[in-house]
C-alpha atoms as a PDB file:
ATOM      1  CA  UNK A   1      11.518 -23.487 -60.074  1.00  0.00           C
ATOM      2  CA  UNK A   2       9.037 -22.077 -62.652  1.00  0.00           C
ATOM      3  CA  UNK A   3       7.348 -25.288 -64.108  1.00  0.00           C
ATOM      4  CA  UNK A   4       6.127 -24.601 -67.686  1.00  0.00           C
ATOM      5  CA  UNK A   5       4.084 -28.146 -68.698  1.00  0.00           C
ATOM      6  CA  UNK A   6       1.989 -30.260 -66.076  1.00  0.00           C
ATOM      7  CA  UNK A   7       0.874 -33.482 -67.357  1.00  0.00           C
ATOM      8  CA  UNK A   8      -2.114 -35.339 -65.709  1.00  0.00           C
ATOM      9  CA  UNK A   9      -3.123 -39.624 -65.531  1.00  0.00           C
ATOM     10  CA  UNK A  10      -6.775 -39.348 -65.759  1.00  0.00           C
ATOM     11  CA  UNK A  11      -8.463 -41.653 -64.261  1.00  0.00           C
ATOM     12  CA  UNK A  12      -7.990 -42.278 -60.013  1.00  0.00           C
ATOM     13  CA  UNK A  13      -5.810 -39.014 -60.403  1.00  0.00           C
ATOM     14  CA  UNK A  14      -7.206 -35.907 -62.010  1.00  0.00           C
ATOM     15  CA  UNK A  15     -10.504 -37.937 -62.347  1.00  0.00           C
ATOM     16  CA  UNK A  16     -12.548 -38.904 -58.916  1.00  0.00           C
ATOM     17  CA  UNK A  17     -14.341 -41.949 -58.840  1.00  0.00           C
ATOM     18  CA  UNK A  18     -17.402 -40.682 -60.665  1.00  0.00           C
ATOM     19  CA  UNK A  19     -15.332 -39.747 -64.085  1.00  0.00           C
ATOM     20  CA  UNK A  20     -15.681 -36.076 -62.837  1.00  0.00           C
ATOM     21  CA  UNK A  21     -13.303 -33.178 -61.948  1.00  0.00           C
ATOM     22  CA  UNK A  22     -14.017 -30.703 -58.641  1.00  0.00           C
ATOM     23  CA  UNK A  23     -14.604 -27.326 -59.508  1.00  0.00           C
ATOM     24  CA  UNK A  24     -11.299 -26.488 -57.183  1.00  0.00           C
ATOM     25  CA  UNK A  25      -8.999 -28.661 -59.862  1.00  0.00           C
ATOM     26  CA  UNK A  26     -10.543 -26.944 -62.739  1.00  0.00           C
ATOM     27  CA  UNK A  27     -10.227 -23.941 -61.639  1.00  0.00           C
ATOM     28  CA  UNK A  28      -6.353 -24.640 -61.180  1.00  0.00           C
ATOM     29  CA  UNK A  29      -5.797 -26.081 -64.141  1.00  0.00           C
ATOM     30  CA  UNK A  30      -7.866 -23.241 -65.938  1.00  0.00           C
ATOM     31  CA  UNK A  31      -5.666 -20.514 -64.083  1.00  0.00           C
ATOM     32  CA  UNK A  32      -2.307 -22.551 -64.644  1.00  0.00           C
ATOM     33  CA  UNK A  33      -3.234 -22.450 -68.495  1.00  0.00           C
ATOM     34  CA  UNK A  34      -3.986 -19.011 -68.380  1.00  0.00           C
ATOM     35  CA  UNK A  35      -0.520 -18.499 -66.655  1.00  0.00           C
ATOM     36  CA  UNK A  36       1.026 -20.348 -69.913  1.00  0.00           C
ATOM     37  CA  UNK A  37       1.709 -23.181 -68.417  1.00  0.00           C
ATOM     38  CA  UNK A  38       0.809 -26.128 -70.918  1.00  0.00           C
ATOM     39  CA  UNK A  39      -1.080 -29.068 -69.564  1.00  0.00           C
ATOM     40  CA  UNK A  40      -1.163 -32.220 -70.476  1.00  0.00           C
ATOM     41  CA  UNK A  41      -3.392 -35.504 -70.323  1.00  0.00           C
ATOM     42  CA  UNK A  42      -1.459 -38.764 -70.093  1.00  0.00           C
ATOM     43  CA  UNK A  43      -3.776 -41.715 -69.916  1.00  0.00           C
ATOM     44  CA  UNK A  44      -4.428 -45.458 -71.261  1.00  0.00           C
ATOM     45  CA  UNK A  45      -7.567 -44.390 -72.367  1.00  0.00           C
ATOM     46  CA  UNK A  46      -8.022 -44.032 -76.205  1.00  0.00           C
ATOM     47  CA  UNK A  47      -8.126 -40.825 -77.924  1.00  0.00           C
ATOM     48  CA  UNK A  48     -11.723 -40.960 -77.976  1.00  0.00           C
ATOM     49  CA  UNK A  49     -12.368 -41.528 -74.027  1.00  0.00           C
ATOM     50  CA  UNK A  50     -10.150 -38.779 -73.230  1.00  0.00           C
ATOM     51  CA  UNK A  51     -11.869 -35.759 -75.463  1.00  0.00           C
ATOM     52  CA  UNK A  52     -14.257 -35.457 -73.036  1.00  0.00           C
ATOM     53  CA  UNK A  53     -11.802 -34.244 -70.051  1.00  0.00           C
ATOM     54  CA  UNK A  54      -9.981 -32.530 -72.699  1.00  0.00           C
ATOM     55  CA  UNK A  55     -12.906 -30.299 -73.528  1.00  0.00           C
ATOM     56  CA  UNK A  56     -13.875 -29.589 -70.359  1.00  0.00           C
ATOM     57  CA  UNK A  57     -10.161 -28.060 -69.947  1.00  0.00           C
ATOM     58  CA  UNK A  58     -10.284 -26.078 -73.222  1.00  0.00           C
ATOM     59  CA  UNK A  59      -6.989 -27.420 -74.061  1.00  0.00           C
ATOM     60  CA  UNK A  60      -7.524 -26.522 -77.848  1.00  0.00           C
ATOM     61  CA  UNK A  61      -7.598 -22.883 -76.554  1.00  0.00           C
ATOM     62  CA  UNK A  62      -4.012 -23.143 -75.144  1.00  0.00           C
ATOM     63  CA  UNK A  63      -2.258 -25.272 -77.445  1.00  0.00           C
ATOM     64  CA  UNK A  64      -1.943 -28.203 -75.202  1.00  0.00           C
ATOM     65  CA  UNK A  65      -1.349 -32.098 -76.063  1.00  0.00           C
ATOM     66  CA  UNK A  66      -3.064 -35.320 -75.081  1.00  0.00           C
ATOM     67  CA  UNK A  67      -1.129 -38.594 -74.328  1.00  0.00           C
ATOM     68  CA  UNK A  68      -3.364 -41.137 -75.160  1.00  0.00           C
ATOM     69  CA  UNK A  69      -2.809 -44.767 -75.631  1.00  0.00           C
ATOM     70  CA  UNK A  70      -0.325 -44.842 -72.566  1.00  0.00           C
ATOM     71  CA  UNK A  71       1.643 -42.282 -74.355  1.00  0.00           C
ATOM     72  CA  UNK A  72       1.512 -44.575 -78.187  1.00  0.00           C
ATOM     73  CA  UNK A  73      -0.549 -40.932 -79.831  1.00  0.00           C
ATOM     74  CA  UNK A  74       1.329 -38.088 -79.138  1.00  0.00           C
ATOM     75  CA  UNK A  75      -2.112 -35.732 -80.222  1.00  0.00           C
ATOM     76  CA  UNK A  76      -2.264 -31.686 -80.655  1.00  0.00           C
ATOM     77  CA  UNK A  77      -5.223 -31.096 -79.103  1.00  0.00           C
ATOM     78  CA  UNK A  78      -5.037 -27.826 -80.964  1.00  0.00           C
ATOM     79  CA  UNK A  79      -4.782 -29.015 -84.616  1.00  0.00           C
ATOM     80  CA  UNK A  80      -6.012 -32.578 -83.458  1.00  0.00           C
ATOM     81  CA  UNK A  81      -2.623 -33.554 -85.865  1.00  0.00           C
ATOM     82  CA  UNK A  82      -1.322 -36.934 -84.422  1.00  0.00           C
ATOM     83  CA  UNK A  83       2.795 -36.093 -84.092  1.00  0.00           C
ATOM     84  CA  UNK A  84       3.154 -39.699 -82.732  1.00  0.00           C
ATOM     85  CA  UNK A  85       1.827 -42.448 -83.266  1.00  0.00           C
ATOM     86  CA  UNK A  86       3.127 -46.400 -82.221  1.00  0.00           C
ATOM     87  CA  UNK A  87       0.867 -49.756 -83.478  1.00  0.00           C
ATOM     88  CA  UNK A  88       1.509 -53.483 -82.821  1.00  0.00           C
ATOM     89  CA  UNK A  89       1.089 -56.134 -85.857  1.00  0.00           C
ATOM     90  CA  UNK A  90      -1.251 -58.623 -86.302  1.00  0.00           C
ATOM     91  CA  UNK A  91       1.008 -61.245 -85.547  1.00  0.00           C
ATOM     92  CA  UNK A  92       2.092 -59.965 -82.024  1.00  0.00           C
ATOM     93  CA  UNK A  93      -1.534 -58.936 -81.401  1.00  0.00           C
ATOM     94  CA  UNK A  94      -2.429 -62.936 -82.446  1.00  0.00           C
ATOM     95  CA  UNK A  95       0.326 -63.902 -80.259  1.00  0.00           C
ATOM     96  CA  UNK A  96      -0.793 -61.869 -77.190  1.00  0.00           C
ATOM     97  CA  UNK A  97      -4.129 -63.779 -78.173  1.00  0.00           C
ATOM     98  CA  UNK A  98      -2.406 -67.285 -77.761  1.00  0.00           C
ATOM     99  CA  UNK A  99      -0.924 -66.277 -74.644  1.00  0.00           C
ATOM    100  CA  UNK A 100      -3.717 -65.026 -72.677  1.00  0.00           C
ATOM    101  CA  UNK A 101      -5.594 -68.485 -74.058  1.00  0.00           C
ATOM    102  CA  UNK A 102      -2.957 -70.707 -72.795  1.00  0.00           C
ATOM    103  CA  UNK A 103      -2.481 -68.009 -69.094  1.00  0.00           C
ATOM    104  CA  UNK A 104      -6.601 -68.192 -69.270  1.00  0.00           C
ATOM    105  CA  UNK A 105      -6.921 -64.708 -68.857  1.00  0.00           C
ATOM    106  CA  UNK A 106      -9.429 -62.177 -70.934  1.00  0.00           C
ATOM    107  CA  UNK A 107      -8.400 -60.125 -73.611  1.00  0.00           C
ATOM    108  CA  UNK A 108      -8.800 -56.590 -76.016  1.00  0.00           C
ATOM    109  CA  UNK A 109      -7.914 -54.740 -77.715  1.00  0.00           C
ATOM    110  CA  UNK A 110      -9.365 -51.076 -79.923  1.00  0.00           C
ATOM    111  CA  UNK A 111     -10.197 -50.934 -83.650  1.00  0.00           C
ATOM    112  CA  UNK A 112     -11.353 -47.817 -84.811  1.00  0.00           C
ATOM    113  CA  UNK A 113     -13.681 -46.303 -82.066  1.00  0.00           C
ATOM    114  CA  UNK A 114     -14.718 -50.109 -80.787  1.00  0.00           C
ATOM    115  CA  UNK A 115     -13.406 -52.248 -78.242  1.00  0.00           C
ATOM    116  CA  UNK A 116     -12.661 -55.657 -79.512  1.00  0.00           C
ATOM    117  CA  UNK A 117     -13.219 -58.951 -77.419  1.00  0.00           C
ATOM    118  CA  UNK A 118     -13.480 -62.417 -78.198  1.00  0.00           C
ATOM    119  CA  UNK A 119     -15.059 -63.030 -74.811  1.00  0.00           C
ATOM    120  CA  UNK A 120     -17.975 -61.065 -72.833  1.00  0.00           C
ATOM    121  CA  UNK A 121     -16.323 -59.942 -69.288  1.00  0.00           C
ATOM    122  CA  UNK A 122     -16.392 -58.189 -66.793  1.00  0.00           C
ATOM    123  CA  UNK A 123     -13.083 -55.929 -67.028  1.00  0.00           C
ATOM    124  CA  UNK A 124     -13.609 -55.122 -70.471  1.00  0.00           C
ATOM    125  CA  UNK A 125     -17.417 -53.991 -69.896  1.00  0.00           C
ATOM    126  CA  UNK A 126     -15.392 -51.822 -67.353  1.00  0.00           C
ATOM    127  CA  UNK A 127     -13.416 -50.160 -69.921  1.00  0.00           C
ATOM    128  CA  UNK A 128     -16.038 -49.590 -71.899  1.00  0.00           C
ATOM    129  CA  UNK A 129     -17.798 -47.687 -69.143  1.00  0.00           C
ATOM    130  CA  UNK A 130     -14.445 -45.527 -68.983  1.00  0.00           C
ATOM    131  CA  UNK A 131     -13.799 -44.679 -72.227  1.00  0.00           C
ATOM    132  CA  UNK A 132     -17.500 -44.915 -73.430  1.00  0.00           C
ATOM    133  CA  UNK A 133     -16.787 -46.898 -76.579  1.00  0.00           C
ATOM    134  CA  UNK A 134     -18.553 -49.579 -77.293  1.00  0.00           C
ATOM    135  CA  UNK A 135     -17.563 -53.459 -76.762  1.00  0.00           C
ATOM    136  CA  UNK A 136     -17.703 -55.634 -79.986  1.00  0.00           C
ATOM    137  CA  UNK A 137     -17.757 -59.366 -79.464  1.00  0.00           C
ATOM    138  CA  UNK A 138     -15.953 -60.688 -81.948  1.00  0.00           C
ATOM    139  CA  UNK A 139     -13.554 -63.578 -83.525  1.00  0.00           C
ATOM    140  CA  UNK A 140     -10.204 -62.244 -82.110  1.00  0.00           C
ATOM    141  CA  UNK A 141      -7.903 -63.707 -84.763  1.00  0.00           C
ATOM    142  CA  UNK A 142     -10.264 -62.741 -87.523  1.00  0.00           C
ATOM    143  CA  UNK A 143     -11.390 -59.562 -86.780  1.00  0.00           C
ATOM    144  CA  UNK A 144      -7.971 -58.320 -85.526  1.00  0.00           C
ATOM    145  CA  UNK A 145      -5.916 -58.330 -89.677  1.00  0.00           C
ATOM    146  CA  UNK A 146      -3.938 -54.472 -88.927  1.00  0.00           C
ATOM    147  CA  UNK A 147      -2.086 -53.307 -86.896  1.00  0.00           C
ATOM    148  CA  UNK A 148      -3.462 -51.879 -83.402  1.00  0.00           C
ATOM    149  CA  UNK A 149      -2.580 -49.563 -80.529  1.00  0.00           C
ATOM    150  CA  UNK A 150      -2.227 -51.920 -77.436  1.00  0.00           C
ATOM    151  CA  UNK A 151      -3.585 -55.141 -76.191  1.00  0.00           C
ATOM    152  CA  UNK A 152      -4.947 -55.514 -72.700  1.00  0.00           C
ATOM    153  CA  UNK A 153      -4.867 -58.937 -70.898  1.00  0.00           C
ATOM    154  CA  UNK A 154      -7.513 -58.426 -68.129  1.00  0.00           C
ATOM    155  CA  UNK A 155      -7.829 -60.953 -65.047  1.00  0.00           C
ATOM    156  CA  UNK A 156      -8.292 -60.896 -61.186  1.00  0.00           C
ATOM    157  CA  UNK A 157      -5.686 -59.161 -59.867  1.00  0.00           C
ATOM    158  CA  UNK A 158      -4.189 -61.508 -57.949  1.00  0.00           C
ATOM    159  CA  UNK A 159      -3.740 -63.442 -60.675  1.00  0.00           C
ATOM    160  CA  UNK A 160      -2.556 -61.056 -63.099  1.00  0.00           C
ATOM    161  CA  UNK A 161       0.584 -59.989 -61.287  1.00  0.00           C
ATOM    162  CA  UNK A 162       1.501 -63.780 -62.112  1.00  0.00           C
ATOM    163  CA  UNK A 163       0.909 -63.704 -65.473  1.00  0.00           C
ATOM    164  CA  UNK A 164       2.233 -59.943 -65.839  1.00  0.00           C
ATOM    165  CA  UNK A 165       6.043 -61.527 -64.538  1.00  0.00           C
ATOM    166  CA  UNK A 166       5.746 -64.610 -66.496  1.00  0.00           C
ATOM    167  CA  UNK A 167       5.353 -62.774 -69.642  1.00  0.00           C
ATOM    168  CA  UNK A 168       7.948 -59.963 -68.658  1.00  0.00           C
ATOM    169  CA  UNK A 169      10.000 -62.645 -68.880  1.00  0.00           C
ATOM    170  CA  UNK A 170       8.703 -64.587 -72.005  1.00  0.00           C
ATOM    171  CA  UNK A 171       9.362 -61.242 -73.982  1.00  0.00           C
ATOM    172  CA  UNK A 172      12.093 -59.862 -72.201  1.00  0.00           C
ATOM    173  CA  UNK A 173      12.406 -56.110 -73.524  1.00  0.00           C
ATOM    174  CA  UNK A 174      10.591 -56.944 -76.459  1.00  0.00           C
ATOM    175  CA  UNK A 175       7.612 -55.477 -75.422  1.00  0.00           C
ATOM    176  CA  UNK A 176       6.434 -52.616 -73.517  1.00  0.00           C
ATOM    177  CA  UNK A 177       4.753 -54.002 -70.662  1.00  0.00           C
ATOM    178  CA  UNK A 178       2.617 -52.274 -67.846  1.00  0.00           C
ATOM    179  CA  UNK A 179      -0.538 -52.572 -65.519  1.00  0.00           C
ATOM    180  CA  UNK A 180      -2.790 -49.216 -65.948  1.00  0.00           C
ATOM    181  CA  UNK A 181      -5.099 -50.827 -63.533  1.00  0.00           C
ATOM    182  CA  UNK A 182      -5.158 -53.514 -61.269  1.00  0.00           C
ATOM    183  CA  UNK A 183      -7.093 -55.777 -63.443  1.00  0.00           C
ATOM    184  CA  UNK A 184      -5.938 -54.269 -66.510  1.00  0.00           C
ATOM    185  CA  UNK A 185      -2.272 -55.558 -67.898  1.00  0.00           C
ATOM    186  CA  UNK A 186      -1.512 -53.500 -71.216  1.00  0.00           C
ATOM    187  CA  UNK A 187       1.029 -54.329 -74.042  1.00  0.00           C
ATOM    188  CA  UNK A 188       2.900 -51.711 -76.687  1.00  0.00           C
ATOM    189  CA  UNK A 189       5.645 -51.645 -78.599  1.00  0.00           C
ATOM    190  CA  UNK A 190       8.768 -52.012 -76.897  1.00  0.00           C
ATOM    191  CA  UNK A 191      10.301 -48.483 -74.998  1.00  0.00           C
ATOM    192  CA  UNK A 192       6.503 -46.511 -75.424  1.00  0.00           C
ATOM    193  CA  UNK A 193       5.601 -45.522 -72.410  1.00  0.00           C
ATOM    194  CA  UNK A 194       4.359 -41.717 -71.085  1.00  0.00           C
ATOM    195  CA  UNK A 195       7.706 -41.274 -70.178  1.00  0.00           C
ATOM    196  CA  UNK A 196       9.507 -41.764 -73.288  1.00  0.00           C
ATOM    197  CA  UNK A 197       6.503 -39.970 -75.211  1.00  0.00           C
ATOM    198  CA  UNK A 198       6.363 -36.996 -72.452  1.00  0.00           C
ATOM    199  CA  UNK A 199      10.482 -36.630 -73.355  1.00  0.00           C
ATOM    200  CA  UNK A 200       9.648 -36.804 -77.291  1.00  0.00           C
ATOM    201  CA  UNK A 201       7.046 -33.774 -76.489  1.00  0.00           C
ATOM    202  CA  UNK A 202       9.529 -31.555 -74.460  1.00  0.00           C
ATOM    203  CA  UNK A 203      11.956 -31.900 -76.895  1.00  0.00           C
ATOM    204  CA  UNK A 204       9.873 -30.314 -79.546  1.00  0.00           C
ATOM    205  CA  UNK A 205       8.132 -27.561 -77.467  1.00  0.00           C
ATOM    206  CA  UNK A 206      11.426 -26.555 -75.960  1.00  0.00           C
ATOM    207  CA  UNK A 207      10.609 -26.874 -72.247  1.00  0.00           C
ATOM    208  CA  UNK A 208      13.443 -28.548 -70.091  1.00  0.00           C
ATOM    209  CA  UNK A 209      13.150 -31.887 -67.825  1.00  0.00           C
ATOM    210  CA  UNK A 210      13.425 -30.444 -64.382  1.00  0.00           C
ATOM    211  CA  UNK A 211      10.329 -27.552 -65.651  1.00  0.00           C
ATOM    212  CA  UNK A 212       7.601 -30.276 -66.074  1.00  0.00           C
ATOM    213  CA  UNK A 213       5.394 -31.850 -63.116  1.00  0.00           C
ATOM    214  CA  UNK A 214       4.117 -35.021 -63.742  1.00  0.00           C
ATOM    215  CA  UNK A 215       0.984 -36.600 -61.291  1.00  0.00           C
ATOM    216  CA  UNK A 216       0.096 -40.549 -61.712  1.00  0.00           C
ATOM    217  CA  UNK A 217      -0.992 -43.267 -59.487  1.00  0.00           C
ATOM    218  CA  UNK A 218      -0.623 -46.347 -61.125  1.00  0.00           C
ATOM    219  CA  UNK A 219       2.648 -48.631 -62.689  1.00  0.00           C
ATOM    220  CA  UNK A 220       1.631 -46.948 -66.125  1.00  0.00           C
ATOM    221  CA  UNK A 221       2.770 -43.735 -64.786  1.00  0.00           C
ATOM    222  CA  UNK A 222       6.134 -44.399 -63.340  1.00  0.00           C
ATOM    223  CA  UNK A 223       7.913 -44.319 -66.443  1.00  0.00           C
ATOM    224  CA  UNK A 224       6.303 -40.447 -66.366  1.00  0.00           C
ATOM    225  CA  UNK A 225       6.852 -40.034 -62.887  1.00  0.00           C
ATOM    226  CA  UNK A 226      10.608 -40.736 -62.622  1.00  0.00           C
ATOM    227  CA  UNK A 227      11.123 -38.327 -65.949  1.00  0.00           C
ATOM    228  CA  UNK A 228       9.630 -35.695 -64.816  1.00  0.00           C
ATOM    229  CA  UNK A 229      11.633 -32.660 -63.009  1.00  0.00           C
ATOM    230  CA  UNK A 230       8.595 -32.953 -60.554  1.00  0.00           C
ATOM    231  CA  UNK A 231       6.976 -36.362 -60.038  1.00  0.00           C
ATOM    232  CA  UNK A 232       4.162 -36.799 -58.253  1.00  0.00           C
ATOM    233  CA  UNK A 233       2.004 -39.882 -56.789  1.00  0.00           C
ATOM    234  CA  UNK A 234      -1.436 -39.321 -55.482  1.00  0.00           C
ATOM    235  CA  UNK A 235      -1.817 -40.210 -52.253  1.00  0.00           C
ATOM    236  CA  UNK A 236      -4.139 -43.266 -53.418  1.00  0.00           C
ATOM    237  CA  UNK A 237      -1.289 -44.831 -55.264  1.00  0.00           C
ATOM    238  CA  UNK A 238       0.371 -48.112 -53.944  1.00  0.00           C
ATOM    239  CA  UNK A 239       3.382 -47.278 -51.724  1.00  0.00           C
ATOM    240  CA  UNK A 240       5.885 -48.818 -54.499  1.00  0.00           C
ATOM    241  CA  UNK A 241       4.700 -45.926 -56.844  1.00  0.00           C
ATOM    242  CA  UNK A 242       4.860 -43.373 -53.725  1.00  0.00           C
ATOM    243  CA  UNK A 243       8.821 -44.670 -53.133  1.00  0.00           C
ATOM    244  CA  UNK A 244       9.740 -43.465 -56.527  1.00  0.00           C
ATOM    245  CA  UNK A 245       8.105 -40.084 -56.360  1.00  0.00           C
ATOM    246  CA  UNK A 246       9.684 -36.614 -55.268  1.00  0.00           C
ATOM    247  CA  UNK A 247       6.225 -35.701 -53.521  1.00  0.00           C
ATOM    248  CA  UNK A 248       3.219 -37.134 -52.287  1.00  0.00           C
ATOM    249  CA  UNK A 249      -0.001 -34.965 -52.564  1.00  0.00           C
ATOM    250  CA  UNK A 250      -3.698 -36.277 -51.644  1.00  0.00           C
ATOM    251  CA  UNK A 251      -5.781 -38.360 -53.330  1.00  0.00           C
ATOM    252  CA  UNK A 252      -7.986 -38.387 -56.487  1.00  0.00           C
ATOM    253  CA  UNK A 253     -11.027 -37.787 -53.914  1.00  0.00           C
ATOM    254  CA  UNK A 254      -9.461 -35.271 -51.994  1.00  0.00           C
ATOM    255  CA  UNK A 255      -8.217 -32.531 -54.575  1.00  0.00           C
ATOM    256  CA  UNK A 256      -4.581 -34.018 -54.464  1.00  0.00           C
ATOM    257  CA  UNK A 257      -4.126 -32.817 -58.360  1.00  0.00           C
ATOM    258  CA  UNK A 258      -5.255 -28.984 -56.918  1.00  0.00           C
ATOM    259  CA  UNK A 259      -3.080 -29.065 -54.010  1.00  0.00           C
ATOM    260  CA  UNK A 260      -0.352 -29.641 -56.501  1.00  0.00           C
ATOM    261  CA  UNK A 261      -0.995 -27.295 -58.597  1.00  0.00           C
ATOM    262  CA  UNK A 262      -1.576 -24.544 -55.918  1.00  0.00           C
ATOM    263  CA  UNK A 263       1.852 -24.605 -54.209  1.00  0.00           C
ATOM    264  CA  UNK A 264       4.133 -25.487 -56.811  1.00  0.00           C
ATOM    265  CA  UNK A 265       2.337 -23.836 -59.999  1.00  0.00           C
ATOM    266  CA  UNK A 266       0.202 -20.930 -58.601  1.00  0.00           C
ATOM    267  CA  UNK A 267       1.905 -20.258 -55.824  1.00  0.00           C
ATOM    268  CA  UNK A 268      -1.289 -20.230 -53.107  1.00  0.00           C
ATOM    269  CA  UNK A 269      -3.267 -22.351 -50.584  1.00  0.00           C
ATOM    270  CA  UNK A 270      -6.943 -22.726 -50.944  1.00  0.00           C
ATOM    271  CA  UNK A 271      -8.585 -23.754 -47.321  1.00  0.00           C
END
């Protein structure tokens, strides 16, 4: 099979734990682009905490795409056009609001290039470290009056699966619910995910199903996983996300993404 598109979670996948990329996965990525194979970053980041990566690729010089928002911007990283874009109203943000008051769980959410919180903690001072936007304490209900991206719930984990099935339940299909992280339990309009964005991007760049490999480690990225003619969990994923893939490569800390790339892309082993 000749894959044509390879499409990349960030963080704990293409990303080791610093935030940084090995020279071997650049240079594999650089080579596969040079090949004219597209590439692709899918990742709950916003738009603004994935430029970075998407820089350091070049992706503008091959007319690639960025997934952001857990696939709610569809971006040409070329043009910087936005072909795609999903939002939540204020009232199901306020909702969401209510919710994680009466489940006692934190909560955020992005406006503009700010992360919005109505309470200092410490998960959302994490994703502020991640995306490198800065966290604005504010009124929720107040502050939040348009529409916005997502809404994160963030908690213990432990405790989070618990509230992730009671409100999978509560809302039953009518919204798009997912944990990126752990501690991180993300809401979107119902049916975005990467999976049904990645399909909306084939479709207009011509490339089939079974050409595109797809690399995740997290429940954000089954959706993208399962979709993809080549899905792919890094071998620091839980095993649930590992039982749904068709191969299992290394992990984020071990050039897994590189390996990937090498034998089904490139066609080589690097020792």
């Amino acid at each position: 099979m000749t894959y044509k598109m390879i499409v990349l979670d960030l963080d704990d996948t293409l990303l080791r734990d610093d935030h940084s990329m090995s020279e071997r996965t650049i240079t594999a990525l650089m080579e596969a682009q040079q090949q004219g194979v597209k590439v692709v970053l899918a990742s709950g980041r916003p738009t603004y905490g994935m430029n970075p990566v998407a820089e350091q690729l070049k992706l503008h010089e091959y007319g690639s795409f960025i997934l952001s928002y857990n696939g709610a911007n569809i971006i040409d990283y070329e043009t910087k056009e936005v072909q795609f874009s999903s939002a939540l109203n204020p009232d199901v943000a306020h909702r969401l609001y209510e919710l994680s008051k009466r489940e006692n769980v934190f909560i955020h959410t992005y406006i503009g290039d700010e992360i919005i919180t109505e309470t200092e903690n410490e998960y959302t001072t994490i994703e502020g470290n991640i995306t490198g936007l800065p966290v604005k304490v504010a009124p929720f209900i107040e502050t939040v009056q348009e529409p916005v991206v997502k809404v994160l719930m963030c908690e213990d984990p432990e405790k989070l699966v618990k509230v992730e099935k009671i409100l999978k339940e509560e809302f039953a299909g009518a919204l798009s619910i997912m944990r990126s992280k752990p501690y991180f339990l993300e809401f979107l309009e119902p049916g975005v995910t990467k999976g049904s964005s990645l399909q909306s991007l084939i479709e207009t760049l011509g490339i089939k199903q079974e050409e595109v490999i797809a690399m995740g480690d997290s429940y954000n990225d089954e959706a993208m996983i399962r979709f993809a003619g080549l899905g792919v969990a890094m071998g620091n994923a839980p095993d649930d996300i590992k039982a749904i893939a068709d191969h299992v490569t290394d992990t984020n800390m071990n050039d897994g993404v590189a390996k990937v790339i090498e034998e089904f892309v490139l066609s080589k082993t690097n020792v």
